[in-house]
Protein backbone atom coordinates (compact mmCIF):
# COMPACT_ATOMS: atom_id res chain seq x y z
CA UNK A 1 17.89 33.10 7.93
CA UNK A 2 17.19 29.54 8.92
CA UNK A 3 18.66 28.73 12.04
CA UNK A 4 19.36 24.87 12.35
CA UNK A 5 20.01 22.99 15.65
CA UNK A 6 21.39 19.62 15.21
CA UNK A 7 21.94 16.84 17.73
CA UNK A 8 23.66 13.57 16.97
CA UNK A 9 22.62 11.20 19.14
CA UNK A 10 24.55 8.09 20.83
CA UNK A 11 24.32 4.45 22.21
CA UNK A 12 21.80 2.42 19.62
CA UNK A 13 20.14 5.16 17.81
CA UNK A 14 23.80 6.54 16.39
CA UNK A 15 24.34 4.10 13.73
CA UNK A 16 20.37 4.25 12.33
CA UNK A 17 19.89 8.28 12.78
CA UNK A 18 21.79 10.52 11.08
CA UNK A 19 20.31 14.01 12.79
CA UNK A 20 17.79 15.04 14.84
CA UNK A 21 17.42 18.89 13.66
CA UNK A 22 15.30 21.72 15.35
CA UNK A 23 14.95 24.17 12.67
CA UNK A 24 13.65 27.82 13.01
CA UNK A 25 13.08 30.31 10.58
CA UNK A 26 10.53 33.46 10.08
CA UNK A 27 8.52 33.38 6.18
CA UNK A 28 8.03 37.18 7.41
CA UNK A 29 4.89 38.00 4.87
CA UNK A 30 6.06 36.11 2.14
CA UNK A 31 5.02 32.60 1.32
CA UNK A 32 8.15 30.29 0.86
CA UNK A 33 7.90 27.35 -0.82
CA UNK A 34 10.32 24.29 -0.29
CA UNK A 35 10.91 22.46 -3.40
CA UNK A 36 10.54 18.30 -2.69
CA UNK A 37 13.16 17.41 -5.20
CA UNK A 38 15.29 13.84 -4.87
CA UNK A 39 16.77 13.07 -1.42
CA UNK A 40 18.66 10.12 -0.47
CA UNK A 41 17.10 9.89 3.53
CA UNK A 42 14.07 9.33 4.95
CA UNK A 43 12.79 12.15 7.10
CA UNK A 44 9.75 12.40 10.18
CA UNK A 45 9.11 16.47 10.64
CA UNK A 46 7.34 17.82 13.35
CA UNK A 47 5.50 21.12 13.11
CA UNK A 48 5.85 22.78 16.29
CA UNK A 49 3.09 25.51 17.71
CA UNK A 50 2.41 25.89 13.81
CA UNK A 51 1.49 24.06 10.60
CA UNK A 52 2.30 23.48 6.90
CA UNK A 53 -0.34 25.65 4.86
CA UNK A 54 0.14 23.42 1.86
CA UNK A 55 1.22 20.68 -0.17
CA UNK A 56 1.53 21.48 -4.01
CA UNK A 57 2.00 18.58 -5.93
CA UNK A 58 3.88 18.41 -9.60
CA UNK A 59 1.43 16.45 -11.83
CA UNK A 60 2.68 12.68 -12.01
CA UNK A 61 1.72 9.14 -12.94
CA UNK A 62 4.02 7.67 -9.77
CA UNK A 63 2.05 6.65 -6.38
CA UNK A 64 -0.45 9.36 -4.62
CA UNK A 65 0.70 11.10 -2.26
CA UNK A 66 -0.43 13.83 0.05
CA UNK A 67 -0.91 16.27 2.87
CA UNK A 68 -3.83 16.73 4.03
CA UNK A 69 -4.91 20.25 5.01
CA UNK A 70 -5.97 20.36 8.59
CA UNK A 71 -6.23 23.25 11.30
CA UNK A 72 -3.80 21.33 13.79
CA UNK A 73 -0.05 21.30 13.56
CA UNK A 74 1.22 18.71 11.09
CA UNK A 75 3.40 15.95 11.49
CA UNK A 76 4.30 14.50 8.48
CA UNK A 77 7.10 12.22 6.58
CA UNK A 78 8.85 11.82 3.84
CA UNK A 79 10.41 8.40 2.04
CA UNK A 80 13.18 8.51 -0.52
CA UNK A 81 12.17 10.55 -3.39
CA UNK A 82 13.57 9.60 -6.68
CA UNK A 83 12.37 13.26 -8.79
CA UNK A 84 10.94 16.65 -7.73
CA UNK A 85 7.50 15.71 -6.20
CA UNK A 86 6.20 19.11 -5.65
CA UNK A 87 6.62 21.97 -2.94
CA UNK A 88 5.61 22.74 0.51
CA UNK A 89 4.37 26.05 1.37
CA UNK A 90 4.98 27.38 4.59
CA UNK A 91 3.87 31.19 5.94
CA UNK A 92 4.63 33.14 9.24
CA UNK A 93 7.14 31.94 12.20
CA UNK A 94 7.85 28.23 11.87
CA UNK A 95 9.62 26.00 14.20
CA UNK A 96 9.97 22.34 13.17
CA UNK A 97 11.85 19.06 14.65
CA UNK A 98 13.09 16.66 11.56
CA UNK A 99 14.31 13.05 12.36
CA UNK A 100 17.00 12.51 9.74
CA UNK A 101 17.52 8.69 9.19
CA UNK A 102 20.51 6.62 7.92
CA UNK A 103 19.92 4.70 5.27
CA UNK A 104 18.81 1.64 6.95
CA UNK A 105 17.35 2.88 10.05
CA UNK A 106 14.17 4.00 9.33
CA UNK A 107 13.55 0.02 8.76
CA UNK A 108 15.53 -0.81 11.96
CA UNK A 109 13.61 1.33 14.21
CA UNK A 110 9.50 1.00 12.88
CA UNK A 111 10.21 -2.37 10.85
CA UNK A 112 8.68 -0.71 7.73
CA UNK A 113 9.97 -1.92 4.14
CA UNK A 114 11.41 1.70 3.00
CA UNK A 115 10.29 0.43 -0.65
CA UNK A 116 6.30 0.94 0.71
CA UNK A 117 6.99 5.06 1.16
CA UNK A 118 9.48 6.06 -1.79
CA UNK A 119 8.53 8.45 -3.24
CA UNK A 120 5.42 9.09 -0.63
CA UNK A 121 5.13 12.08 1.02
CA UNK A 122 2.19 12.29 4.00
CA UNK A 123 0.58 12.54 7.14
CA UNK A 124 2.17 9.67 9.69
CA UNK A 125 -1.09 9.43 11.32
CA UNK A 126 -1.86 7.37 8.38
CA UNK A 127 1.15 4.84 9.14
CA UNK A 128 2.60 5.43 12.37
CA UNK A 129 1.73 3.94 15.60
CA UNK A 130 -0.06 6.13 18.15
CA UNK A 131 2.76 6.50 19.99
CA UNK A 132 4.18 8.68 17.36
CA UNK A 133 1.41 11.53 17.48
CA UNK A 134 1.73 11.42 21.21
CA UNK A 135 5.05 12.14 20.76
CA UNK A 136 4.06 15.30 18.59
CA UNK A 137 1.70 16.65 21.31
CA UNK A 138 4.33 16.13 24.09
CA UNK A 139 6.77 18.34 21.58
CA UNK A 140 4.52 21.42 22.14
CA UNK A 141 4.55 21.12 25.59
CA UNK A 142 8.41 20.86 25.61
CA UNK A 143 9.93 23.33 27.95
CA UNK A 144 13.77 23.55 25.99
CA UNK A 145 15.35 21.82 22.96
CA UNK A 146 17.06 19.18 25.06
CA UNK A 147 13.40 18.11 26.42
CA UNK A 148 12.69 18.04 22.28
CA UNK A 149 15.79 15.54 21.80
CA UNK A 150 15.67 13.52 24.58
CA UNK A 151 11.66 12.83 24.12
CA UNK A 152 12.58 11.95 20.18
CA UNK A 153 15.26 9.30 21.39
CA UNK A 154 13.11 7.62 23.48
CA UNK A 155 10.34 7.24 21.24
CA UNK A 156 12.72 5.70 18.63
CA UNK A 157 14.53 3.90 21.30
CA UNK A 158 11.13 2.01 22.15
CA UNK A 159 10.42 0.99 18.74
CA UNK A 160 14.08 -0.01 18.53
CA UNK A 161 13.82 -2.77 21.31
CA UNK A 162 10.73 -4.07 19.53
CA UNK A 163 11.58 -7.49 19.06
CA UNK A 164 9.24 -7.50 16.37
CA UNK A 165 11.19 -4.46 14.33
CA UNK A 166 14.22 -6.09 14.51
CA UNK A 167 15.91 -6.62 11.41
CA UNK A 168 16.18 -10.64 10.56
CA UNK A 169 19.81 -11.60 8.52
CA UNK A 170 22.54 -9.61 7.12
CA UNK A 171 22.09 -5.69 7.62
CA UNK A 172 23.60 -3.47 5.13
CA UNK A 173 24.88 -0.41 7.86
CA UNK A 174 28.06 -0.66 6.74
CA UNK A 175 27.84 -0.86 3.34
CA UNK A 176 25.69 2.05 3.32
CA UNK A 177 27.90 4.14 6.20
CA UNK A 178 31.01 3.75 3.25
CA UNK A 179 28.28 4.76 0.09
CA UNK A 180 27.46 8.28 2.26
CA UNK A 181 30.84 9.00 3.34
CA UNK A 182 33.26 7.32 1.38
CA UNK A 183 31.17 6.57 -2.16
CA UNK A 184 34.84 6.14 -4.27
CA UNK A 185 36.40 3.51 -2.25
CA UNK A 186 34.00 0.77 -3.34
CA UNK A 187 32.28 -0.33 -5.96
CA UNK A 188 28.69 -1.68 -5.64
CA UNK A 189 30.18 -5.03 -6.68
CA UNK A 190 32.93 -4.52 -3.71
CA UNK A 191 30.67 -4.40 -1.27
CA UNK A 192 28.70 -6.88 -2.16
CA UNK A 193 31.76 -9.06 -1.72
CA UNK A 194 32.44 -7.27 2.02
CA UNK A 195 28.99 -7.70 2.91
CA UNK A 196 29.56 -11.67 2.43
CA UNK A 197 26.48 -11.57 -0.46
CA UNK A 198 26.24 -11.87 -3.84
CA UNK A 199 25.15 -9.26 -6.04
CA UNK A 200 21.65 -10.01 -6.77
CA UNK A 201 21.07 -10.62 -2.59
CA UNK A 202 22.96 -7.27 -1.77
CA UNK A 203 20.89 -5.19 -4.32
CA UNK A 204 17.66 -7.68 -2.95
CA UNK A 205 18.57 -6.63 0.27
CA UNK A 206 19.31 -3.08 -0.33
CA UNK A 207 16.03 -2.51 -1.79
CA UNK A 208 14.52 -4.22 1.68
CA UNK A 209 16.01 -2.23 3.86
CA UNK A 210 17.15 1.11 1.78
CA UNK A 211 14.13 1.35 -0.53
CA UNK A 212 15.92 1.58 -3.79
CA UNK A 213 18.55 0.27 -5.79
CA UNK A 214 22.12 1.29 -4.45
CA UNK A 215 23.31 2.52 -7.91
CA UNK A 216 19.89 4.89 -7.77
CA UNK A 217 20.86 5.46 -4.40
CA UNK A 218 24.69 6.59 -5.40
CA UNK A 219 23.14 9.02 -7.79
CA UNK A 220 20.76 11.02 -5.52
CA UNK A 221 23.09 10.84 -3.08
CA UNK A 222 26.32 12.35 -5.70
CA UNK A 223 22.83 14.84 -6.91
CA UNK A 224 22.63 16.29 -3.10
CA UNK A 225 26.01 16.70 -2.17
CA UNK A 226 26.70 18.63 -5.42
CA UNK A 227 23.77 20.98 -4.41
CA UNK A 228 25.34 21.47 -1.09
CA UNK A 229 28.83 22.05 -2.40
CA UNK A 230 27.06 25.00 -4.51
CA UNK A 231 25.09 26.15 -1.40
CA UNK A 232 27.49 26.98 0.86
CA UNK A 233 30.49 27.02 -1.86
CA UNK A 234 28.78 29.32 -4.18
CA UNK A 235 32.00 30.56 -6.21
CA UNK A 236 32.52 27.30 -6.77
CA UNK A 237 31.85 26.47 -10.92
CA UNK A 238 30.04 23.40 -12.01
CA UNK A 239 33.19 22.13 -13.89
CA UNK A 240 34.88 22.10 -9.61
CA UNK A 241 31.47 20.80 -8.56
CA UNK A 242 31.89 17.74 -10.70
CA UNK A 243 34.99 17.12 -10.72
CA UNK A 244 34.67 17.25 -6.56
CA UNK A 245 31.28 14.63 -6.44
CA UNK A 246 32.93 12.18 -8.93
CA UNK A 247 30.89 13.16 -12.02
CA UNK A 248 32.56 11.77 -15.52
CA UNK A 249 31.80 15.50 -16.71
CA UNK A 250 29.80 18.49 -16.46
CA UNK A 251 26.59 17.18 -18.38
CA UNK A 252 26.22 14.29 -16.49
CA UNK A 253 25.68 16.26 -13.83
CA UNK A 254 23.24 18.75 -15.99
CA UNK A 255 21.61 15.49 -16.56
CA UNK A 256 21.12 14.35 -13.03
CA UNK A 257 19.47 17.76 -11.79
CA UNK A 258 17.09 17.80 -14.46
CA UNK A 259 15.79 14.07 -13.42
CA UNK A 260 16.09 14.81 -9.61
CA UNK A 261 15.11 18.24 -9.23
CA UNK A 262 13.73 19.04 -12.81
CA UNK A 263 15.65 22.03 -13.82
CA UNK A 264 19.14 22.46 -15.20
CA UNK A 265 21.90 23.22 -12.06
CA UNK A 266 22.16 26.82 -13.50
CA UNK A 267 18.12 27.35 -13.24
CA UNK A 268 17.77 25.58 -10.40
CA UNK A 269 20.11 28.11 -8.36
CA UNK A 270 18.24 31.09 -9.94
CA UNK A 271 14.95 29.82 -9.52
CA UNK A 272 14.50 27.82 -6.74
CA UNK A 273 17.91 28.10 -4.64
CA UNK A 274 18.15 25.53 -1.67
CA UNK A 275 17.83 27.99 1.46
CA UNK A 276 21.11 28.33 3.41
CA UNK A 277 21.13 27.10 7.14
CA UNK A 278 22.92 28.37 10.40
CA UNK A 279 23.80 25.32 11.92
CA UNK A 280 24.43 24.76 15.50
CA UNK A 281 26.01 21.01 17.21
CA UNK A 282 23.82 20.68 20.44
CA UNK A 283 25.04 20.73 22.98
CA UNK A 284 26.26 24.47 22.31
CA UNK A 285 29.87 24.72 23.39
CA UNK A 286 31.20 27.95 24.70
């Protein structure tokens, strides 16, 4: 069972970070092995009093990317992926702390075009600021989850009130808050036309501070919430699970899994089944 604490948090931070999650879960003597397939966020994990054993790459022709093995814990991240980009094998007890971003705030808080780590996957000691490996060793030392969240906030709470992170012109927060949560109201076109830009300086823009294109963006996006509906829906059919995430039919959606997570929906859920998480808000009513 993977236990999953989440914590949303406020003030600044709550319109650029989705999540921070504390995730727990025990590989027992088996190896497991978390498929990398499309995702629509940019994630920061934190190995906690453990490490990732390995990185196992799907041959490709795209950017390099890696994790490098390495006796210490790992902290690693993660850019928008656009296809399956491998799997990452973890063994024994395994804590971790992920940093779950909105759309546009992984380029609000560290200032780095998104577009530079799509489809990258690798060791943020090779692009973060020191500041962000201190904040991995002070994570170890962390006496409760709370002391986890709250030393995560500040850290992106300081890069935040960089002046020199700061996004300069229109930001897209909005536009993007209404594509994860509301994706039929609006066309791309639409809000374009709400964002006060034209089409070519939205997408431009998107690109800047998402990473991608929004329409590429739509479809992982439509791609990961039909995997969740089947995760923790699973008598749900494919013909509801389309129907549900907007798909014109059932094969489109066969055709999105195989070019995000390179199996049909059917083999995918046999073969390599997202694992299902206990989650918890923090703080823990009750």
């Amino acid at each position: 069972m993977l236990r999953t604490l989440i914590h949303k948090p406020n003030g600044p931070l709550k319109d650029l970070v989705l999540f921070i999650a504390i995730r727990e879960f025990d590989c027992f003597q088996e190896d497991f092995f978390k498929p990398m397939h499309a995702k629509h966020e940019i994630h920061m994990m934190f190995m906690i009093n453990c490490k990732m054993h390995d990185f196992i790459n799907v041959a490709t022709n795209q950017k390099v990317y890696s994790i490098k093995k390495r006796s210490t814990p790992d902290c690693t991240f993660s850019g928008l992926l656009t296809s399956l980009k491998g799997s990452i094998l973890f063994k024994g007890q395994i804590q971790l702390l992920v940093i779950h971003f909105k759309p546009t705030g992984f380029y609000h808080v560290f200032g780095i075009p998104p577009a530079e780590i799509t489809d990258c996957l690798g060791n943020s000691d090779e692009l973060f600021l020191k500041d962000v490996l201190q904040l991995h060793e002070q994570l170890h030392e962390a006496k409760s989850h709370m002391e986890m969240f709250q030393l995560t906030e500040k850290l992106l709470l300081k890069n935040l009130q960089e002046e020199k992170n700061r996004i300069k012109g229109a930001s897209l927060e909005k536009a993007t808050e209404c594509m994860l949560n509301q994706p039929d109201t609006y066309s791309i076109e639409e809000l374009a036309y709400h964002s006060n830009l034209t089409l070519k300086t939205f997408e431009r823009k998107f690109r800047e501070q998402v990473g991608i294109s929004p329409k590429l963006f739509a479809r992982i996006r439509r791609f990961n919430q039909a995997m969740d509906l089947k995760t923790y829906q699973p008598n749900l059919t494919w013909m509801d699970i389309s129907v549900q995430t907007g798909y014109y039919d059932p094969m489109h959606l066969v055709k999105d899994f195989k070019k995000f997570a390179a199996l049909s929906p059917s083999n995918l859920f046999k073969n390599a089944p997202p694992l299902y998480e206990d989650i918890s808000i923090y703080p823990i009513e009750g």
